[in-house]
PDB file of N, CA and C in Angstrom:
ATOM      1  N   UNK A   1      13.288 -16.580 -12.403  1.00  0.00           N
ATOM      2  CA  UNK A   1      12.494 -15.593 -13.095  1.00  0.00           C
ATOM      3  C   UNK A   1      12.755 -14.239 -12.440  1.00  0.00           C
ATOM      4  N   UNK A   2      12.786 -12.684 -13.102  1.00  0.00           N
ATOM      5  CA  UNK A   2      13.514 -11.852 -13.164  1.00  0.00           C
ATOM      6  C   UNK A   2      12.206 -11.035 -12.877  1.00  0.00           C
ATOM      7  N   UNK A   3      11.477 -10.306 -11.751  1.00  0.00           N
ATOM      8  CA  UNK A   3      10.309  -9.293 -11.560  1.00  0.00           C
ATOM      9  C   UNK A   3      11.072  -7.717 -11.942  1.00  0.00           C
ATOM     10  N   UNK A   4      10.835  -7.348 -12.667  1.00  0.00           N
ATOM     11  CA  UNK A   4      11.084  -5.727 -12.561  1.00  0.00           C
ATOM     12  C   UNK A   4       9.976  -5.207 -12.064  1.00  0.00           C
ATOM     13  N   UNK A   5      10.261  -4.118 -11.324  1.00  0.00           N
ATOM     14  CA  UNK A   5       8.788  -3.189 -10.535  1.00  0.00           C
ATOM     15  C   UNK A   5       9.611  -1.771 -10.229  1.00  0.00           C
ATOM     16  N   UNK A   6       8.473  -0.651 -11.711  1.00  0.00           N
ATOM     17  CA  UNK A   6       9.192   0.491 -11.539  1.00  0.00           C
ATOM     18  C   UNK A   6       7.718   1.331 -10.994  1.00  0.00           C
ATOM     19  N   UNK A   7       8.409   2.078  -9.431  1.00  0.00           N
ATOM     20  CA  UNK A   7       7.243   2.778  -8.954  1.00  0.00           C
ATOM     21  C   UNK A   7       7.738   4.053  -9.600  1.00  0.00           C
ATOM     22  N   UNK A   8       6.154   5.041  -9.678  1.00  0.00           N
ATOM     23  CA  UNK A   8       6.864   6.475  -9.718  1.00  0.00           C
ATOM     24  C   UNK A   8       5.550   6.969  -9.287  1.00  0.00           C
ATOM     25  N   UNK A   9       5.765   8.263  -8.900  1.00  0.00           N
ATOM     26  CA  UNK A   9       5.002   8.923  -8.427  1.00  0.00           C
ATOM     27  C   UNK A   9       3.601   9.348  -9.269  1.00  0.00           C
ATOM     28  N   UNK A  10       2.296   9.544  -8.445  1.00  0.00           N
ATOM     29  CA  UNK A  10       1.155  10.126  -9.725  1.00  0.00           C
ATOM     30  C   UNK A  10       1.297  11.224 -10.021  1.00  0.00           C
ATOM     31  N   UNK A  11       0.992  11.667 -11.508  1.00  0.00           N
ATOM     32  CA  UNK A  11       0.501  12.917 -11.740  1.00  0.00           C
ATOM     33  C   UNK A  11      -0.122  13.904 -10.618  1.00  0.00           C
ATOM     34  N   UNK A  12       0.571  15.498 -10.421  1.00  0.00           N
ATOM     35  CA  UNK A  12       0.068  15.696  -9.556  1.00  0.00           C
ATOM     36  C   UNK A  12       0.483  15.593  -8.292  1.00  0.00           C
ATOM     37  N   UNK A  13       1.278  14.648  -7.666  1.00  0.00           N
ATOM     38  CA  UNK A  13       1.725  15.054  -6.641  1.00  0.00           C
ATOM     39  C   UNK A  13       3.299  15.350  -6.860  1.00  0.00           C
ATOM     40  N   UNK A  14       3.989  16.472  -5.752  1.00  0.00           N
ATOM     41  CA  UNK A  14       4.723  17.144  -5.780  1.00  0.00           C
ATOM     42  C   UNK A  14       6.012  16.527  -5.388  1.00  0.00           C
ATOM     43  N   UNK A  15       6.840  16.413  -6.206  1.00  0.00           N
ATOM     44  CA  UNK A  15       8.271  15.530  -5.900  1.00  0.00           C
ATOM     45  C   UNK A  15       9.490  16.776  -5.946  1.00  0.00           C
ATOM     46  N   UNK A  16       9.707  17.073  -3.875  1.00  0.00           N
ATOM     47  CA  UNK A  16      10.520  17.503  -4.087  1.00  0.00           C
ATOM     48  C   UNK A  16      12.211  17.145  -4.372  1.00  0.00           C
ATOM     49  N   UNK A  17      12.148  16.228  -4.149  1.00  0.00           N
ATOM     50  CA  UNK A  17      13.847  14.945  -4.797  1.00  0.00           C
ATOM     51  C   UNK A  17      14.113  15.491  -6.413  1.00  0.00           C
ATOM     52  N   UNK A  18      12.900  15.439  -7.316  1.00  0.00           N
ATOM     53  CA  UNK A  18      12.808  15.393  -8.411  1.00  0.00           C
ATOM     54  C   UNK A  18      13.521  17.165  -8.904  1.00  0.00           C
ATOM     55  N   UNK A  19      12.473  18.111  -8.074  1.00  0.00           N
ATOM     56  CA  UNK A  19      12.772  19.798  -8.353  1.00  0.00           C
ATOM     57  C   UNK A  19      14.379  19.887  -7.944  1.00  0.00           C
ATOM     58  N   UNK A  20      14.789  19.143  -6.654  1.00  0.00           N
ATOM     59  CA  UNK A  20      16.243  19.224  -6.447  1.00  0.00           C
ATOM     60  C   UNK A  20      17.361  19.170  -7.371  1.00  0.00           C
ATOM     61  N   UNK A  21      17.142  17.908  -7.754  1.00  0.00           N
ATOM     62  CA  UNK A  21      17.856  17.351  -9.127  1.00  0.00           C
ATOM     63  C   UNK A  21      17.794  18.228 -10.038  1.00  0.00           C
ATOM     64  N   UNK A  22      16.443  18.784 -10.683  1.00  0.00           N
ATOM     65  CA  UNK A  22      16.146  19.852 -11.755  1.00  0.00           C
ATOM     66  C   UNK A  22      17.316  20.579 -11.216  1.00  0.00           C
ATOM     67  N   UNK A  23      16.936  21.648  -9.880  1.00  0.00           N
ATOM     68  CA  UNK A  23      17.977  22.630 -10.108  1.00  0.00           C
ATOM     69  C   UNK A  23      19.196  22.450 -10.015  1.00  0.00           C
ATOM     70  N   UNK A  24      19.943  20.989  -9.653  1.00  0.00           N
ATOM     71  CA  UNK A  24      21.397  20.925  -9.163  1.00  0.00           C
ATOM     72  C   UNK A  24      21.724  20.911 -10.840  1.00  0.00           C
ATOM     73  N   UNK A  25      21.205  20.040 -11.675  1.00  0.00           N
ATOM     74  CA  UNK A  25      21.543  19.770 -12.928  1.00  0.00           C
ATOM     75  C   UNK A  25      21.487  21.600 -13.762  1.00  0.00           C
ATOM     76  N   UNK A  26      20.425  22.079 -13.495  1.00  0.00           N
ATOM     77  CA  UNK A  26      20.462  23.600 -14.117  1.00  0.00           C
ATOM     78  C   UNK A  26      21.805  24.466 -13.638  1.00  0.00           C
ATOM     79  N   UNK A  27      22.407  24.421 -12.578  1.00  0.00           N
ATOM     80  CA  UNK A  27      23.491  24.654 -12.203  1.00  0.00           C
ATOM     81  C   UNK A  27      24.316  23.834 -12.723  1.00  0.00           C
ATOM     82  N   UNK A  28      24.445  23.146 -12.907  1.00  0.00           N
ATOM     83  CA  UNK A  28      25.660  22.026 -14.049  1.00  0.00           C
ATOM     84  C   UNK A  28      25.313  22.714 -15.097  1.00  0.00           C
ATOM     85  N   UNK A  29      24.702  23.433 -15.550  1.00  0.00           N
ATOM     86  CA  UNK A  29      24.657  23.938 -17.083  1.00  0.00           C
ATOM     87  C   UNK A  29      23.602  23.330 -17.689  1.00  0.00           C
ATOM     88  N   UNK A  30      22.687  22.377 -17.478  1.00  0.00           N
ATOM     89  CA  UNK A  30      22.286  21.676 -18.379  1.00  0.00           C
ATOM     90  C   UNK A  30      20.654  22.768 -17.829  1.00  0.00           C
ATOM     91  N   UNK A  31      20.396  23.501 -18.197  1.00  0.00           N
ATOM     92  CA  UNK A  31      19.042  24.655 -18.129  1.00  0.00           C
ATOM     93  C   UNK A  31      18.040  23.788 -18.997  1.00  0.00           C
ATOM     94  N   UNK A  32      18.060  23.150 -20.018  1.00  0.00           N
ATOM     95  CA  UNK A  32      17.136  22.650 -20.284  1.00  0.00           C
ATOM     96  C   UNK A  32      16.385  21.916 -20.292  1.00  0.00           C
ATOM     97  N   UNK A  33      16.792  20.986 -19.320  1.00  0.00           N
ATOM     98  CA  UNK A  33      16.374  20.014 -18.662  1.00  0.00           C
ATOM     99  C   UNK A  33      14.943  20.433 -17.579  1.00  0.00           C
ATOM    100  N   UNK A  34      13.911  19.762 -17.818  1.00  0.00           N
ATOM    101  CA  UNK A  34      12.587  20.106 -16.532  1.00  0.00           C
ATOM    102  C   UNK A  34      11.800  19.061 -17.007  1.00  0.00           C
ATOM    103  N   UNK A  35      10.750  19.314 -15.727  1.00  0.00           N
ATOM    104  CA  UNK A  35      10.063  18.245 -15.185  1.00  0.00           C
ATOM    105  C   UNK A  35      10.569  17.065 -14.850  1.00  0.00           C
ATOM    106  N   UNK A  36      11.703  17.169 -14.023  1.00  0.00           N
ATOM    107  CA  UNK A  36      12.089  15.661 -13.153  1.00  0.00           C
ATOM    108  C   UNK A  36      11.629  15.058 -11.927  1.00  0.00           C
ATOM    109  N   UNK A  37      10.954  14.222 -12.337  1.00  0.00           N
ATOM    110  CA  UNK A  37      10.213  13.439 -11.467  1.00  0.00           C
ATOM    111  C   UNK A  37      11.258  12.312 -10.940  1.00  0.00           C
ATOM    112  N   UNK A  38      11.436  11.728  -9.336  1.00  0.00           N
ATOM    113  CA  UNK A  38      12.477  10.400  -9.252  1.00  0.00           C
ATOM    114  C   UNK A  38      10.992   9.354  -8.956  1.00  0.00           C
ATOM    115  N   UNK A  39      11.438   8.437  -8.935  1.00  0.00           N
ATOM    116  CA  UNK A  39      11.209   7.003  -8.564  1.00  0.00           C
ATOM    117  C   UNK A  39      12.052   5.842  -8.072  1.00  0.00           C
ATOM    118  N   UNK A  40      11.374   4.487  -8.044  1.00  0.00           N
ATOM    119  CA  UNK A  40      12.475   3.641  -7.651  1.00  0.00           C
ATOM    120  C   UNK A  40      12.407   2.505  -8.683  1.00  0.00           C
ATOM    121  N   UNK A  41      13.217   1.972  -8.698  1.00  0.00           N
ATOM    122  CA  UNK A  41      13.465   0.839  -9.723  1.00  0.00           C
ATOM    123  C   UNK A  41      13.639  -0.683  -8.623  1.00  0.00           C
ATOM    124  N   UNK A  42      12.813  -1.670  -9.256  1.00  0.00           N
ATOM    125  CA  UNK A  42      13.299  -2.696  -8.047  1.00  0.00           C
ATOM    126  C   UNK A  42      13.010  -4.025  -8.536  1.00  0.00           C
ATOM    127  N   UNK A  43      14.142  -4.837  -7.846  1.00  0.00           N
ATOM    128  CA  UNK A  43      14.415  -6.441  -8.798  1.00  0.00           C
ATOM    129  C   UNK A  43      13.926  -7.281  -8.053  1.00  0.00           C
ATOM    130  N   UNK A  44      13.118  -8.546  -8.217  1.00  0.00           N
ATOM    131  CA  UNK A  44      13.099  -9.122  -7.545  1.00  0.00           C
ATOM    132  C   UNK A  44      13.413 -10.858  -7.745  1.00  0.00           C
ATOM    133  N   UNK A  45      13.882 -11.640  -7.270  1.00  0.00           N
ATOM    134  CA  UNK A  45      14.344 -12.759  -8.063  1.00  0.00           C
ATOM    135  C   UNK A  45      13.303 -14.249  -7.632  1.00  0.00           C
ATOM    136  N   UNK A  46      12.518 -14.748  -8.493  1.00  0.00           N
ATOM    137  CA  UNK A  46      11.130 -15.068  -8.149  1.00  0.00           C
ATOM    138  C   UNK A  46      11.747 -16.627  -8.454  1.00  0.00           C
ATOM    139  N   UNK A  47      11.066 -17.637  -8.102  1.00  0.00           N
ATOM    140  CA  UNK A  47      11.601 -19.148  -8.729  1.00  0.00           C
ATOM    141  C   UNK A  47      10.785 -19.081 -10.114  1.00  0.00           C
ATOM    142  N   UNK A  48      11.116 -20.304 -11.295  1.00  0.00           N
ATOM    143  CA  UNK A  48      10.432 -20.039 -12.065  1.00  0.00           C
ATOM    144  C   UNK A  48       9.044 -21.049 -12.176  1.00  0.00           C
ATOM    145  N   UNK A  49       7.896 -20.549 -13.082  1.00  0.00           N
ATOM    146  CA  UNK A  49       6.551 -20.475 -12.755  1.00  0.00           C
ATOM    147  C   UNK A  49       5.836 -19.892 -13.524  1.00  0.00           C
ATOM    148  N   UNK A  50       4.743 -20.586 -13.241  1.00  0.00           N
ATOM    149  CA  UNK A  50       3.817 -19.360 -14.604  1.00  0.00           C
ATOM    150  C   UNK A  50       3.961 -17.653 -14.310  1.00  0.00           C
ATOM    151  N   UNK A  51       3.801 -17.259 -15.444  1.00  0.00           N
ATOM    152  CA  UNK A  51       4.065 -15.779 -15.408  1.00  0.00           C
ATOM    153  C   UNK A  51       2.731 -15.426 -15.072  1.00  0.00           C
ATOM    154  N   UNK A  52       1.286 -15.372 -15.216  1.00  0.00           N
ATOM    155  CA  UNK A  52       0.502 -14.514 -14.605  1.00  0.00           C
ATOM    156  C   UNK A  52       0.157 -14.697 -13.195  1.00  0.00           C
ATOM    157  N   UNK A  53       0.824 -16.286 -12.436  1.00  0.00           N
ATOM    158  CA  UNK A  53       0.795 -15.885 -11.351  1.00  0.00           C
ATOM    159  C   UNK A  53       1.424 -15.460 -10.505  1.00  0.00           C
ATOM    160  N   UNK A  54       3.254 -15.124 -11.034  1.00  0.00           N
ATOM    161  CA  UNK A  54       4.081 -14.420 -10.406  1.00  0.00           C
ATOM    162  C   UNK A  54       3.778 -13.091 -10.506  1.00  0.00           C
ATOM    163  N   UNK A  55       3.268 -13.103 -11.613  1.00  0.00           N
ATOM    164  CA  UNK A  55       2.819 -11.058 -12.007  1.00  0.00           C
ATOM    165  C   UNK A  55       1.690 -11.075 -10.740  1.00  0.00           C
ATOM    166  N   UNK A  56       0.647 -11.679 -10.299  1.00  0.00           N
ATOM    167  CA  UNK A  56      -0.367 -11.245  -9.067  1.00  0.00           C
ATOM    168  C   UNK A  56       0.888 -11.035  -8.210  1.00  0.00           C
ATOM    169  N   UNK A  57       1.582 -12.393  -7.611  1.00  0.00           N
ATOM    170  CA  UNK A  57       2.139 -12.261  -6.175  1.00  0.00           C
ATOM    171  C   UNK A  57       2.896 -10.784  -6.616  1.00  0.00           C
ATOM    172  N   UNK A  58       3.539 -10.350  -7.321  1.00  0.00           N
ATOM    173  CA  UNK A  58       4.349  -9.212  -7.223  1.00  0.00           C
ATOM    174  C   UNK A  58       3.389  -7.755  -7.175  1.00  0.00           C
ATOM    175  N   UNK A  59       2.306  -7.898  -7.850  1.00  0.00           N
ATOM    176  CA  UNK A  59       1.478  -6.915  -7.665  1.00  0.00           C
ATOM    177  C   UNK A  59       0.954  -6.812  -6.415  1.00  0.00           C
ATOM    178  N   UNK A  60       0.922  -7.946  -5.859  1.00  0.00           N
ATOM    179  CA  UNK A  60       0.413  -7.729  -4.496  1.00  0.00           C
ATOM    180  C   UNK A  60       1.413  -7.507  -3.781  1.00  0.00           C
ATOM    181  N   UNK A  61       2.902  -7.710  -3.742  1.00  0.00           N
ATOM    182  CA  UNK A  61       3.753  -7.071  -2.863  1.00  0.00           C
ATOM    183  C   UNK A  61       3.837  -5.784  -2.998  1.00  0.00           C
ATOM    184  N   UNK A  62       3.670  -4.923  -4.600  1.00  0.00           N
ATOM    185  CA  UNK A  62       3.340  -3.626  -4.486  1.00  0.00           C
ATOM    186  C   UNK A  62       2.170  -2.904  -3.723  1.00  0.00           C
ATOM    187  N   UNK A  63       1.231  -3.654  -3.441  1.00  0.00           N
ATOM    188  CA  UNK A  63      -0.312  -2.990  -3.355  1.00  0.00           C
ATOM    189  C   UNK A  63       0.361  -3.262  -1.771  1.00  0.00           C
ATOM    190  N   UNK A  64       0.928  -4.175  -0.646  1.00  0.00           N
ATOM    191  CA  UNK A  64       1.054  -3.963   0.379  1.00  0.00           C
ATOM    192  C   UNK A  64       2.335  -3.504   1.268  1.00  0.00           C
ATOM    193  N   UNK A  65       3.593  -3.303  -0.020  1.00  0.00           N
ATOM    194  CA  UNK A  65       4.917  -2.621   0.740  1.00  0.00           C
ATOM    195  C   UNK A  65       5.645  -2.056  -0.336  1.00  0.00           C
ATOM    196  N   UNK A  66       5.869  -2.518  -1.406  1.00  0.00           N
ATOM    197  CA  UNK A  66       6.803  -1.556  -2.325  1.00  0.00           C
ATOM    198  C   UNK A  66       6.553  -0.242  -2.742  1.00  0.00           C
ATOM    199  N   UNK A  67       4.949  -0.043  -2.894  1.00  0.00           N
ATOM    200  CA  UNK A  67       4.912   1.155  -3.479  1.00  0.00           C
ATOM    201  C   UNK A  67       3.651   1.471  -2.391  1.00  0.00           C
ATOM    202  N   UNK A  68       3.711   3.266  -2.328  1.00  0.00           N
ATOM    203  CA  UNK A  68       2.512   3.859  -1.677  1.00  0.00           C
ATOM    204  C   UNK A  68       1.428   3.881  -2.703  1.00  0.00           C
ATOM    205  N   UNK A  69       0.376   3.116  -2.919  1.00  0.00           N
ATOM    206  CA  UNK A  69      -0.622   3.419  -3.511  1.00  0.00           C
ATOM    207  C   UNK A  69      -0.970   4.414  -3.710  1.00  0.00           C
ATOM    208  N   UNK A  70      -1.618   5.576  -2.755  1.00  0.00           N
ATOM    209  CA  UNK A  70      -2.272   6.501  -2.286  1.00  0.00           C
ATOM    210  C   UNK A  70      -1.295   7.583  -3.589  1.00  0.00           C
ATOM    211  N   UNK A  71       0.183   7.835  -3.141  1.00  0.00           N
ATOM    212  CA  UNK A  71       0.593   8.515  -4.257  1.00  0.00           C
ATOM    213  C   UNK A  71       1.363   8.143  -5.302  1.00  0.00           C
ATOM    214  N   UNK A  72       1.528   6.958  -4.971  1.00  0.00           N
ATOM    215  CA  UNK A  72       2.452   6.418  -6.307  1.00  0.00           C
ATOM    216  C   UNK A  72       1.818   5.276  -7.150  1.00  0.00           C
ATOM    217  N   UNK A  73       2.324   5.104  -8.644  1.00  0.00           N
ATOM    218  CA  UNK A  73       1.921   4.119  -9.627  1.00  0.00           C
ATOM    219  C   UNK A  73       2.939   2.934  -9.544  1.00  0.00           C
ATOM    220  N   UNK A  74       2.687   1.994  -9.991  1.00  0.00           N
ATOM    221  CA  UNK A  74       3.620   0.851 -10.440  1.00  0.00           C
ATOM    222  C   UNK A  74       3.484   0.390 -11.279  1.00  0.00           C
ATOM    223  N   UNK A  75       4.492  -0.030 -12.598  1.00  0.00           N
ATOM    224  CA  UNK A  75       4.164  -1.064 -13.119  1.00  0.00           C
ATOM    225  C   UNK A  75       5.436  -2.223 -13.160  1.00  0.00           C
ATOM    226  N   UNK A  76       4.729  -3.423 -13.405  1.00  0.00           N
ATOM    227  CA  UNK A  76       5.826  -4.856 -13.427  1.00  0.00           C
ATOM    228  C   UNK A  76       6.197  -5.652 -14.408  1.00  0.00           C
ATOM    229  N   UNK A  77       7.184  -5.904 -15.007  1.00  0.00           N
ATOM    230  CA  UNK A  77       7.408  -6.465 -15.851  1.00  0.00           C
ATOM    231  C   UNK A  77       8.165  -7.722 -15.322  1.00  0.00           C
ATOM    232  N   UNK A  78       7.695  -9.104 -15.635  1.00  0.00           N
ATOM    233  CA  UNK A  78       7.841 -10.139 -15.673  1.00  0.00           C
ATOM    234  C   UNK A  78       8.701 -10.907 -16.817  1.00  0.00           C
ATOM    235  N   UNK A  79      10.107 -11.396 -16.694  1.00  0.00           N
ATOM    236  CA  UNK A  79      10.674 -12.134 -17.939  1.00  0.00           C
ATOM    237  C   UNK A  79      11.973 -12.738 -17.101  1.00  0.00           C
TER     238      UNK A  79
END
């Protein structure tokens, strides 16, 4: 079974990775491009099992190491 878990940052807090990118890409020409926010994308390869209780264990690996709570969101997709 296949966990996807995409963190990204909350509304509100300030991603400077994200403004970088904005301006390297505005210098490539592409000016119209804004508001880039990064995140992380992350796989995890689970045995297979019921799906709402692989969706807890993975939520709980977010709530204690994948993602910063405090400023970042997650969500998981299970398939």
């Amino acid at each position: 079974m296949l966990a996807r878990v995409y963190v990204t940052l909350k509304p509100g807090v300030l991603d400077p990775a994200g403004k970088a990118v904005e301006g390297s890409l505005h210098a490539l020409g592409f000016g119209q491009v804004s508001g880039v926010r990064l995140g992380k994308y992350i796989e995890l390869q689970l045995p297979d099992g019921s799906g709402p209780e692989a969706r807890a264990q993975v939520e709980e690996m977010c709530r204690k190491l994948l993602a910063n709570t405090v400023v970042e969101n997650f969500r998981v997709e299970i398939g």
